[in-house]
C-alpha atoms as a PDB file:
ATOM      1  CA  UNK A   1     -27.044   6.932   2.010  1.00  0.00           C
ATOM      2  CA  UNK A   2     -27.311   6.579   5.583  1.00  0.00           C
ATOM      3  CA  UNK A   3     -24.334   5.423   7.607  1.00  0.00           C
ATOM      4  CA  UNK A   4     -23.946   3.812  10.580  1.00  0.00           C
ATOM      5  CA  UNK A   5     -21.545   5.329  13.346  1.00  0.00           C
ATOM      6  CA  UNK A   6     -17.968   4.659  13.264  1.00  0.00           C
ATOM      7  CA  UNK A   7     -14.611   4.870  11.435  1.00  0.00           C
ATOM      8  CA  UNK A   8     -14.573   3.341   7.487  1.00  0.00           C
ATOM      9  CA  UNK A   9     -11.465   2.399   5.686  1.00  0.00           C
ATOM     10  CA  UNK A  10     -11.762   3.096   2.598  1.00  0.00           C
ATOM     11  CA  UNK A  11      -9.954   1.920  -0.735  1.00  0.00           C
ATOM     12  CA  UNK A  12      -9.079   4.385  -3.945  1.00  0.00           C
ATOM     13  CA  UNK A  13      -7.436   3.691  -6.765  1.00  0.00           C
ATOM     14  CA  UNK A  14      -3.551   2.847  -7.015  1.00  0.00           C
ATOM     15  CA  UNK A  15      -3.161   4.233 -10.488  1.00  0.00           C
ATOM     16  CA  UNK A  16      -6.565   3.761 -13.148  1.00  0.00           C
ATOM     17  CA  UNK A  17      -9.288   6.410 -11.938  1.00  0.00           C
ATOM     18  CA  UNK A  18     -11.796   4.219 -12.518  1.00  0.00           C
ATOM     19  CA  UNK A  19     -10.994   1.396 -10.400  1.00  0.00           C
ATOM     20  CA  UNK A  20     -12.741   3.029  -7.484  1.00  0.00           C
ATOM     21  CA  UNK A  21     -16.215   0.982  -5.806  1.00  0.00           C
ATOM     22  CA  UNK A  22     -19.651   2.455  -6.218  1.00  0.00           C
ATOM     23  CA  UNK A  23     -19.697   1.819  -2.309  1.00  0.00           C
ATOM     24  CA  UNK A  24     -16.680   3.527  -1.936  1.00  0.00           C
ATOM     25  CA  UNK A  25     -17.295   6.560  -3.888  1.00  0.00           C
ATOM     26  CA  UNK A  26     -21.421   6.736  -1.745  1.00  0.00           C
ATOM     27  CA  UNK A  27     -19.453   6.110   2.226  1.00  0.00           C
ATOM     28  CA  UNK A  28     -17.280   9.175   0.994  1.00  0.00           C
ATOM     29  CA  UNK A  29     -20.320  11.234   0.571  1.00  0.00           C
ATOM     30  CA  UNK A  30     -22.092  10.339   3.246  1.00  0.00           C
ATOM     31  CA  UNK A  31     -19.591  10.415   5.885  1.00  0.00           C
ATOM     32  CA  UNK A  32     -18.821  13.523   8.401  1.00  0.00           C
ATOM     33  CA  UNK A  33     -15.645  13.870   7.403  1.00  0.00           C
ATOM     34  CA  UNK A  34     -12.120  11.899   5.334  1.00  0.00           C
ATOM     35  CA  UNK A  35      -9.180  11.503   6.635  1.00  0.00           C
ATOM     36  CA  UNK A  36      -6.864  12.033   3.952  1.00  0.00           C
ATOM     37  CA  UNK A  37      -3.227  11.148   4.089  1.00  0.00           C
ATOM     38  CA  UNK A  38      -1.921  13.961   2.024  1.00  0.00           C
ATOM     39  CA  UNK A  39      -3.981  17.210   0.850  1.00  0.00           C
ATOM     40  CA  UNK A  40      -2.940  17.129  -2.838  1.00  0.00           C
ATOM     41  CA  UNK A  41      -3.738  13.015  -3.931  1.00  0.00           C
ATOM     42  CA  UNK A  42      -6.879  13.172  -1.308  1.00  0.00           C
ATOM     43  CA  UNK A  43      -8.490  16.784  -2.559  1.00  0.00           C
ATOM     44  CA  UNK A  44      -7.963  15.709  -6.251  1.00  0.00           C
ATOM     45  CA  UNK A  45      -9.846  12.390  -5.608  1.00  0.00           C
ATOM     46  CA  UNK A  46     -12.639  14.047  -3.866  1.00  0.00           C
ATOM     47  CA  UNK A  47     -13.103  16.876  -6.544  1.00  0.00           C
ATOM     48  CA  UNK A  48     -12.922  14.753  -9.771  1.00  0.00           C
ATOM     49  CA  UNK A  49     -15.971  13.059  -7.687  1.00  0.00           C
ATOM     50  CA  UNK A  50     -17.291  16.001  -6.719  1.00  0.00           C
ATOM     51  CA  UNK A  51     -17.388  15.076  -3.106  1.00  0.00           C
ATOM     52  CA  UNK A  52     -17.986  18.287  -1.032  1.00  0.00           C
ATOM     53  CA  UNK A  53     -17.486  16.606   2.111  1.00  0.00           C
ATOM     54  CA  UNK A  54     -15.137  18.001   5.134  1.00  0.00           C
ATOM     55  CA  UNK A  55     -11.650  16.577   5.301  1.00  0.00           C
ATOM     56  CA  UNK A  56      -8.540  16.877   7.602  1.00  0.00           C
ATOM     57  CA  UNK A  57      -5.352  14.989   7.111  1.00  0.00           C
ATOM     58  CA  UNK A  58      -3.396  12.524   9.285  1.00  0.00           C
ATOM     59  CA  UNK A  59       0.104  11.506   8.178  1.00  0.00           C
ATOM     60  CA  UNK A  60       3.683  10.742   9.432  1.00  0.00           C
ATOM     61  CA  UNK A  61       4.143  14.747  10.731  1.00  0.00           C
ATOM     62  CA  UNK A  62       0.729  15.112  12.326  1.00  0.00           C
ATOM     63  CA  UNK A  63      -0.179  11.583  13.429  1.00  0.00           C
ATOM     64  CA  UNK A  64      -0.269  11.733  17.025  1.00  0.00           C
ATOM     65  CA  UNK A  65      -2.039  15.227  17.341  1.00  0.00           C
ATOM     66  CA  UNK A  66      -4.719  14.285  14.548  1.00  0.00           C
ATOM     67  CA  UNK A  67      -5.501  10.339  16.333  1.00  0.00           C
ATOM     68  CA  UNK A  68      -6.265  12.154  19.117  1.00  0.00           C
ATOM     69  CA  UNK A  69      -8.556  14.932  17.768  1.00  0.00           C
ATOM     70  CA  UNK A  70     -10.210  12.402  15.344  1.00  0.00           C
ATOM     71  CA  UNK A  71     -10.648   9.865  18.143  1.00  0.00           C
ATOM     72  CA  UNK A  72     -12.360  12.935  20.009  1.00  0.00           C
ATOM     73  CA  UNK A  73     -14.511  13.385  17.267  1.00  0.00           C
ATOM     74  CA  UNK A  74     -15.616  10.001  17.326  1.00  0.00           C
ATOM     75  CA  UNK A  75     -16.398   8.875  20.785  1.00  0.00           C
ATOM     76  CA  UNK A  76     -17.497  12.603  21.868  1.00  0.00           C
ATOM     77  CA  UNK A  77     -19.495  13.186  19.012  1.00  0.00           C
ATOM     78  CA  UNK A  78     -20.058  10.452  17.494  1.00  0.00           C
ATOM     79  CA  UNK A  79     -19.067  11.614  13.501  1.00  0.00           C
ATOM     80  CA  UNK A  80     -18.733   8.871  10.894  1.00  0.00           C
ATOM     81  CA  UNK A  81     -15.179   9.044   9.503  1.00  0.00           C
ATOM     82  CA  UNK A  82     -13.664   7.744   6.371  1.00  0.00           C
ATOM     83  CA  UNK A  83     -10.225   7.205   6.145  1.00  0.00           C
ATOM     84  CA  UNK A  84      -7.942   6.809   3.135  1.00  0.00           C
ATOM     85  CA  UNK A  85      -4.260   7.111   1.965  1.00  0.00           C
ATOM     86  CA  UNK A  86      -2.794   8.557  -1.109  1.00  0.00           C
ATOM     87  CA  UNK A  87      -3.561   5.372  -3.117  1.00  0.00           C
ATOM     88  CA  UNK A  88      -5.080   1.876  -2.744  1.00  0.00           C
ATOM     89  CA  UNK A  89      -5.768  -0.050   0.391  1.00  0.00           C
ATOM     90  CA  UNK A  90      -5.077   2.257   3.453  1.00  0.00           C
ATOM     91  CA  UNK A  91      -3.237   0.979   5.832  1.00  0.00           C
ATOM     92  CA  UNK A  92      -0.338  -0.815   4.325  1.00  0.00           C
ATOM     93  CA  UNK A  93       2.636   1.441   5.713  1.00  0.00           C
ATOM     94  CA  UNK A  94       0.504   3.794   5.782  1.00  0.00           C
ATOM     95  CA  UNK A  95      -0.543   6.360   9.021  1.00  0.00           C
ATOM     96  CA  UNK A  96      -3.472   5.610  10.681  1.00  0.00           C
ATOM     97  CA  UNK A  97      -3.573   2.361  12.636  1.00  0.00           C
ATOM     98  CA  UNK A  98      -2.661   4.007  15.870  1.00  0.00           C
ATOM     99  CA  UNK A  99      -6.790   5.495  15.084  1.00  0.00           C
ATOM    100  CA  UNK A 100      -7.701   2.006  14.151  1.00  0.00           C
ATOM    101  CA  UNK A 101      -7.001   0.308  17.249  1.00  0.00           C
ATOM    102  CA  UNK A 102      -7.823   2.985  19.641  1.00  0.00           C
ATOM    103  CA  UNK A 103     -11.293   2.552  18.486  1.00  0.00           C
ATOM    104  CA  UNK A 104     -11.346  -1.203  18.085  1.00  0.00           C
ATOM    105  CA  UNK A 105     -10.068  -0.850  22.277  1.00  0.00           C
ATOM    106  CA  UNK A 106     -12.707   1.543  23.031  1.00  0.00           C
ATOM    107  CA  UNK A 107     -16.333  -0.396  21.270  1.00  0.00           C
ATOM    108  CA  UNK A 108     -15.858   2.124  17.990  1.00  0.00           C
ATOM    109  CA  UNK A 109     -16.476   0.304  15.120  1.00  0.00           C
ATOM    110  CA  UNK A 110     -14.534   0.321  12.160  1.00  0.00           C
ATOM    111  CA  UNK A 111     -15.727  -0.914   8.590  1.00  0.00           C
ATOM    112  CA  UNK A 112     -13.692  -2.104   5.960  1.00  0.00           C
ATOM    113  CA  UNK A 113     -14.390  -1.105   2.237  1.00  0.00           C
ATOM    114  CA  UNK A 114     -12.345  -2.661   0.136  1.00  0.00           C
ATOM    115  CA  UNK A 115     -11.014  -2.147  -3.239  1.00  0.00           C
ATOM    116  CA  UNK A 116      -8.006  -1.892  -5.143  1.00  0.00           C
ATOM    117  CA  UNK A 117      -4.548  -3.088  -3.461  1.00  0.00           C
ATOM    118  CA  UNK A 118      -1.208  -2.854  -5.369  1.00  0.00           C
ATOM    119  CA  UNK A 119      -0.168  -6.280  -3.384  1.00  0.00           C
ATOM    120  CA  UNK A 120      -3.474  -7.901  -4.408  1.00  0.00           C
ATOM    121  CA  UNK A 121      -3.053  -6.747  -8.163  1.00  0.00           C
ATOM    122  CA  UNK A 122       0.748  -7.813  -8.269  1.00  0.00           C
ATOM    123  CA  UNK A 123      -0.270 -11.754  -7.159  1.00  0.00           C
ATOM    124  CA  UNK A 124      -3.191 -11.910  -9.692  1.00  0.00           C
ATOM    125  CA  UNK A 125      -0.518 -11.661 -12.259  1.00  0.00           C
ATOM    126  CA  UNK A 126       2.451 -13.195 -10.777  1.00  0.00           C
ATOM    127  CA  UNK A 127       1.044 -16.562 -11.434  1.00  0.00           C
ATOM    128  CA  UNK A 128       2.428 -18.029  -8.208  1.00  0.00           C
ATOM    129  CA  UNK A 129       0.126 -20.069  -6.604  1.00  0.00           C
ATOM    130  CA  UNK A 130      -1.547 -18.292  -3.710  1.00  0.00           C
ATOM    131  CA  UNK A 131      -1.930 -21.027  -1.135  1.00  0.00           C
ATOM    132  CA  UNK A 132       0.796 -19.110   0.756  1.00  0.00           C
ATOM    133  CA  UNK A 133       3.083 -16.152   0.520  1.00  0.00           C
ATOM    134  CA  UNK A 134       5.217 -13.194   2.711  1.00  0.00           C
ATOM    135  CA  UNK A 135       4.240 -10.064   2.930  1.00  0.00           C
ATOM    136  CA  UNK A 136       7.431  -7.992   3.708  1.00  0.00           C
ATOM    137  CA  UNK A 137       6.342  -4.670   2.788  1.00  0.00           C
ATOM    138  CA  UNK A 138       9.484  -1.896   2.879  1.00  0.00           C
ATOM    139  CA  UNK A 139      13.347  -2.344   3.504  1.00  0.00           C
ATOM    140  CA  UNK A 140      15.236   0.039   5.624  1.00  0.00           C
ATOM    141  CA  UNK A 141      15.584   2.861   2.545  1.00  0.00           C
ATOM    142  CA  UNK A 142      19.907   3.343   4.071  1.00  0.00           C
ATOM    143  CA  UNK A 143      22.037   0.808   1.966  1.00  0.00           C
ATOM    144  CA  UNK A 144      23.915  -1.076   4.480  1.00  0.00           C
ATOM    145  CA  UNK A 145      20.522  -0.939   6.652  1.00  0.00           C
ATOM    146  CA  UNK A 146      18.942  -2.730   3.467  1.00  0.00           C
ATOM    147  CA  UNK A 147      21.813  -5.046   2.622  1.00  0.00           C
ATOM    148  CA  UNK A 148      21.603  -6.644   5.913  1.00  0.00           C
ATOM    149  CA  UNK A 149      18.022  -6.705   6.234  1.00  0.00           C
ATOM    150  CA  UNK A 150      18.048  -8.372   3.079  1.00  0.00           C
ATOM    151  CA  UNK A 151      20.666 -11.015   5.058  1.00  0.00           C
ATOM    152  CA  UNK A 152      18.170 -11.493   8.209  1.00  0.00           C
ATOM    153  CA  UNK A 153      15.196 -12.366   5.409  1.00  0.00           C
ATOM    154  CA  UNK A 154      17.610 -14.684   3.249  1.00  0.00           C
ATOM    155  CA  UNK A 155      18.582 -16.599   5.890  1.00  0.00           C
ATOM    156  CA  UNK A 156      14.894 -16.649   8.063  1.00  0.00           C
ATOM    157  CA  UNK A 157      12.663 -17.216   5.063  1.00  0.00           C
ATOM    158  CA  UNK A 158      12.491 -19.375   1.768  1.00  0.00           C
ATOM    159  CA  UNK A 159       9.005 -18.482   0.474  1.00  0.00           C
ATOM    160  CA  UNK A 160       7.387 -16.331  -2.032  1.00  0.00           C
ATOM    161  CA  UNK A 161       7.590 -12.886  -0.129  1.00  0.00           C
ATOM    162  CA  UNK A 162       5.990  -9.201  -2.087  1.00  0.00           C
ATOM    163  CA  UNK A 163       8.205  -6.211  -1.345  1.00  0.00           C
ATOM    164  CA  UNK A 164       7.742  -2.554  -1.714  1.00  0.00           C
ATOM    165  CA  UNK A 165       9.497   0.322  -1.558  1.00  0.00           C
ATOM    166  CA  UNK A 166       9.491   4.058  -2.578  1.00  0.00           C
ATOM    167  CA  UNK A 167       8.944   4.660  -6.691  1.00  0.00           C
ATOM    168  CA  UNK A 168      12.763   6.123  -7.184  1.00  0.00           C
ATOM    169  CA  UNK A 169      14.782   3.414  -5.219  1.00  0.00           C
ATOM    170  CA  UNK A 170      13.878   0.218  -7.635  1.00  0.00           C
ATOM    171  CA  UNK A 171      17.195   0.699  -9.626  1.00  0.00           C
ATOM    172  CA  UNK A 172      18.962   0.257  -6.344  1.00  0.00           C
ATOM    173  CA  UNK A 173      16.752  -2.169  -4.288  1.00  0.00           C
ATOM    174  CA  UNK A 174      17.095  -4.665  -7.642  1.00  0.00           C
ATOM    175  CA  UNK A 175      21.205  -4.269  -7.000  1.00  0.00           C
ATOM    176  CA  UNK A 176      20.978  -5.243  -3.693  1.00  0.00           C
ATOM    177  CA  UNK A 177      18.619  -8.233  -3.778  1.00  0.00           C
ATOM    178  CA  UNK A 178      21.221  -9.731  -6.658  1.00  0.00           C
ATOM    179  CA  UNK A 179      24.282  -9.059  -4.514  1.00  0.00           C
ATOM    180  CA  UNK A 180      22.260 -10.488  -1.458  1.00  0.00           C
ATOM    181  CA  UNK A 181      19.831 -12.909  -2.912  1.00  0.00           C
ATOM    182  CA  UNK A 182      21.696 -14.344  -5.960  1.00  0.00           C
ATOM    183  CA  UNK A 183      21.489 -12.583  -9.297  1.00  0.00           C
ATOM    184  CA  UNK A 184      19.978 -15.922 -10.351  1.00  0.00           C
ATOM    185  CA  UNK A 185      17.207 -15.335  -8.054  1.00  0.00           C
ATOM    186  CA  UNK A 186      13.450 -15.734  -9.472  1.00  0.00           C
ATOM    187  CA  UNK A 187      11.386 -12.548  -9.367  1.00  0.00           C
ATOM    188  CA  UNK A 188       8.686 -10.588 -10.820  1.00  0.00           C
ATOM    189  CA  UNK A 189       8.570  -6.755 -10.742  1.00  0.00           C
ATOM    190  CA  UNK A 190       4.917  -4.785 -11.506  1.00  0.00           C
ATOM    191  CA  UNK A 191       5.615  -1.406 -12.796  1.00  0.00           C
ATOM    192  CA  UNK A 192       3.053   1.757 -12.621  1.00  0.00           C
ATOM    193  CA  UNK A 193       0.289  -1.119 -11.831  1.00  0.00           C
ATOM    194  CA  UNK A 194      -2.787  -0.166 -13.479  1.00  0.00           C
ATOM    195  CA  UNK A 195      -1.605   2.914 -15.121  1.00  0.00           C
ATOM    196  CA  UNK A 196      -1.235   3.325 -18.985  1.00  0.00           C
ATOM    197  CA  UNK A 197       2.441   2.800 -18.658  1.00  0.00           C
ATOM    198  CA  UNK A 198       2.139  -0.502 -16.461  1.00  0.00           C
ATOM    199  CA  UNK A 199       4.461  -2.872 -17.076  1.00  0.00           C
ATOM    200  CA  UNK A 200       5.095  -6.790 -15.999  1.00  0.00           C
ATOM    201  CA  UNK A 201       8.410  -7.870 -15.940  1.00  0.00           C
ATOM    202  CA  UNK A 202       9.598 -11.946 -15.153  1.00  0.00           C
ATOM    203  CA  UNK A 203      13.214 -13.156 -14.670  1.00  0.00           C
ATOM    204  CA  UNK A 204      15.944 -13.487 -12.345  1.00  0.00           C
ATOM    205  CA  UNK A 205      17.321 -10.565 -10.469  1.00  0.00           C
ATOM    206  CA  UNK A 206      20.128 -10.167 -13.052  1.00  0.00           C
ATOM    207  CA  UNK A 207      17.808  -9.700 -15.450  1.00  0.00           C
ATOM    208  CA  UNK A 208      15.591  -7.015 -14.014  1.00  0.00           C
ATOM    209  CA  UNK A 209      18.386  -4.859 -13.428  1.00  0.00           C
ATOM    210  CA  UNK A 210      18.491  -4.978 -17.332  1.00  0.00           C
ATOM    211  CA  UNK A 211      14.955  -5.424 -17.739  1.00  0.00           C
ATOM    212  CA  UNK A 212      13.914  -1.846 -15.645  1.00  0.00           C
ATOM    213  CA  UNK A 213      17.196   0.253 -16.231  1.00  0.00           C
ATOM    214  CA  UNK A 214      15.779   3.096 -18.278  1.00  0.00           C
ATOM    215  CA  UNK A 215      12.468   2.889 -16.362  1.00  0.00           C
ATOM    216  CA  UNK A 216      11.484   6.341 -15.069  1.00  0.00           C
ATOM    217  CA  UNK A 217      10.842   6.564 -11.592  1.00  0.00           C
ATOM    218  CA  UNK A 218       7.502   5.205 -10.787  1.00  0.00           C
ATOM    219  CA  UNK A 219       5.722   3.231  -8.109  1.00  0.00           C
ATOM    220  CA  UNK A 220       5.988  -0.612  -8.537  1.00  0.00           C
ATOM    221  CA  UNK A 221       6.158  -3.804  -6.654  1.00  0.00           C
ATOM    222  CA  UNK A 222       9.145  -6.810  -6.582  1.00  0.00           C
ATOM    223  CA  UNK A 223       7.520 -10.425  -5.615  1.00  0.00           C
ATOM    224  CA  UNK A 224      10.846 -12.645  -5.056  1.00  0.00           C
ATOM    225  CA  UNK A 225      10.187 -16.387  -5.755  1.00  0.00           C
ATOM    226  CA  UNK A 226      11.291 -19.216  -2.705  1.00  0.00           C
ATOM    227  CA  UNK A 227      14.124 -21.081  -3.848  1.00  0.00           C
ATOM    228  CA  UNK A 228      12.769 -24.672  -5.158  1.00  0.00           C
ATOM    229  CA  UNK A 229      14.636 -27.679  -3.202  1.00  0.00           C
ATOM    230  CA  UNK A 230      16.667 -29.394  -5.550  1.00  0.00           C
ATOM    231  CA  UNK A 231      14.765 -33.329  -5.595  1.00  0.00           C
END
């Protein structure tokens, strides 16, 4: 497979090994070299493909070194790069789009190749309809930073919003939302999405606290329903 020059973003799996393009799996093999986000998800990806091709990787403690090397790479030497994070759709609160727009300013292009998306796979099943929604993403992780984030969003927004957060803070997000939000509050959390232990949970906030209590940590998303005007 022959590529042409630039910097591809490129989807893996969030969870089911097999939910991984044919596209993607050919770009990583024919690219110069991945970006991976962190060595251990990245090199286990590539070897249960048995992709033998270069890597480096760009996250959160190396990010402004590593843009500028890769950029290097890419304008000086013109390498095709493919870039992707630990799981899913890079890019998300993820490192990297400090890379992205340098080369969108500087006539590099960049190619998407999609795939699977945690946010993408939590709306096909929340069976809300999809002519609008929020993406929030993360919450300050300190409590009172949260709780009063939490107060900004209740009072600025009344639409369906998707919200993530790390895998071991869902106990204590769910708290939060009820005390903030209403414990009466519609809202659908998707546990350990397309993993054997994936789970789908509907109710108010009150009763996801029940719902997910013994859950072990794992990674999951919380799509909170806009409050329906009373006619």
């Amino acid at each position: 497979m022959e590529l042409k020059f630039g910097l591809y973003i490129i989807a893996t799996p969030i969870g089911n090994p097999d939910d991984i393009t044919i596209r993607a799996l050919n770009t990583l093999k024919a690219v110069d070299l991945v970006v991976l986000e962190e060595r251990k998800p990245g090199t286990t990806l590539l070897r249960r493909h048995e992709i033998k091709t270069d890597w480096i990787e760009l996250n959160e403690h190396n990010e402004k070194k590593m843009t500028d090397e890769i950029f290097e790479m890419l304008i000086m030497e013109r390498k095709t790069v493919g870039l992707i994070s630990d799981a899913g759709t890079p890019l998300f609160a993820d490192p990297g789009n400090k890379l992205v727009h340098l080369c969108h300013e500087n006539g590099i292009p960049v190619y998407p190749v999609p795939g699977a998306s945690s946010l993408m796979a939590m709306l096909q099943v929340s069976g809300i309809p999809l002519r609008n929604f929020h993406f929030y993403g993360f919450l300050p992780p300190g409590k009172e930073e949260r709780i009063q984030a939490l107060k900004t969003y209740k009072a600025q927004y009344n639409i369906d919003t998707v919200f993530l957060d790390a895998p071991y803070r869902l106990k204590s997000l769910l708290r939060d939302m009820a005390n903030v939000l209403g414990s009466n509050r519609k809202a659908i959390v998707g546990y350990k999405l397309t993993y054997p232990q994936e789970k789908i949970f509907l109710g108010t906030l009150g009763e996801m606290i029940t719902m997910t209590e013994d859950l072990p940590k794992g990674e999951f998303v919380v799509v909170i329903s806009k409050v329906l005007k009373k006619s």
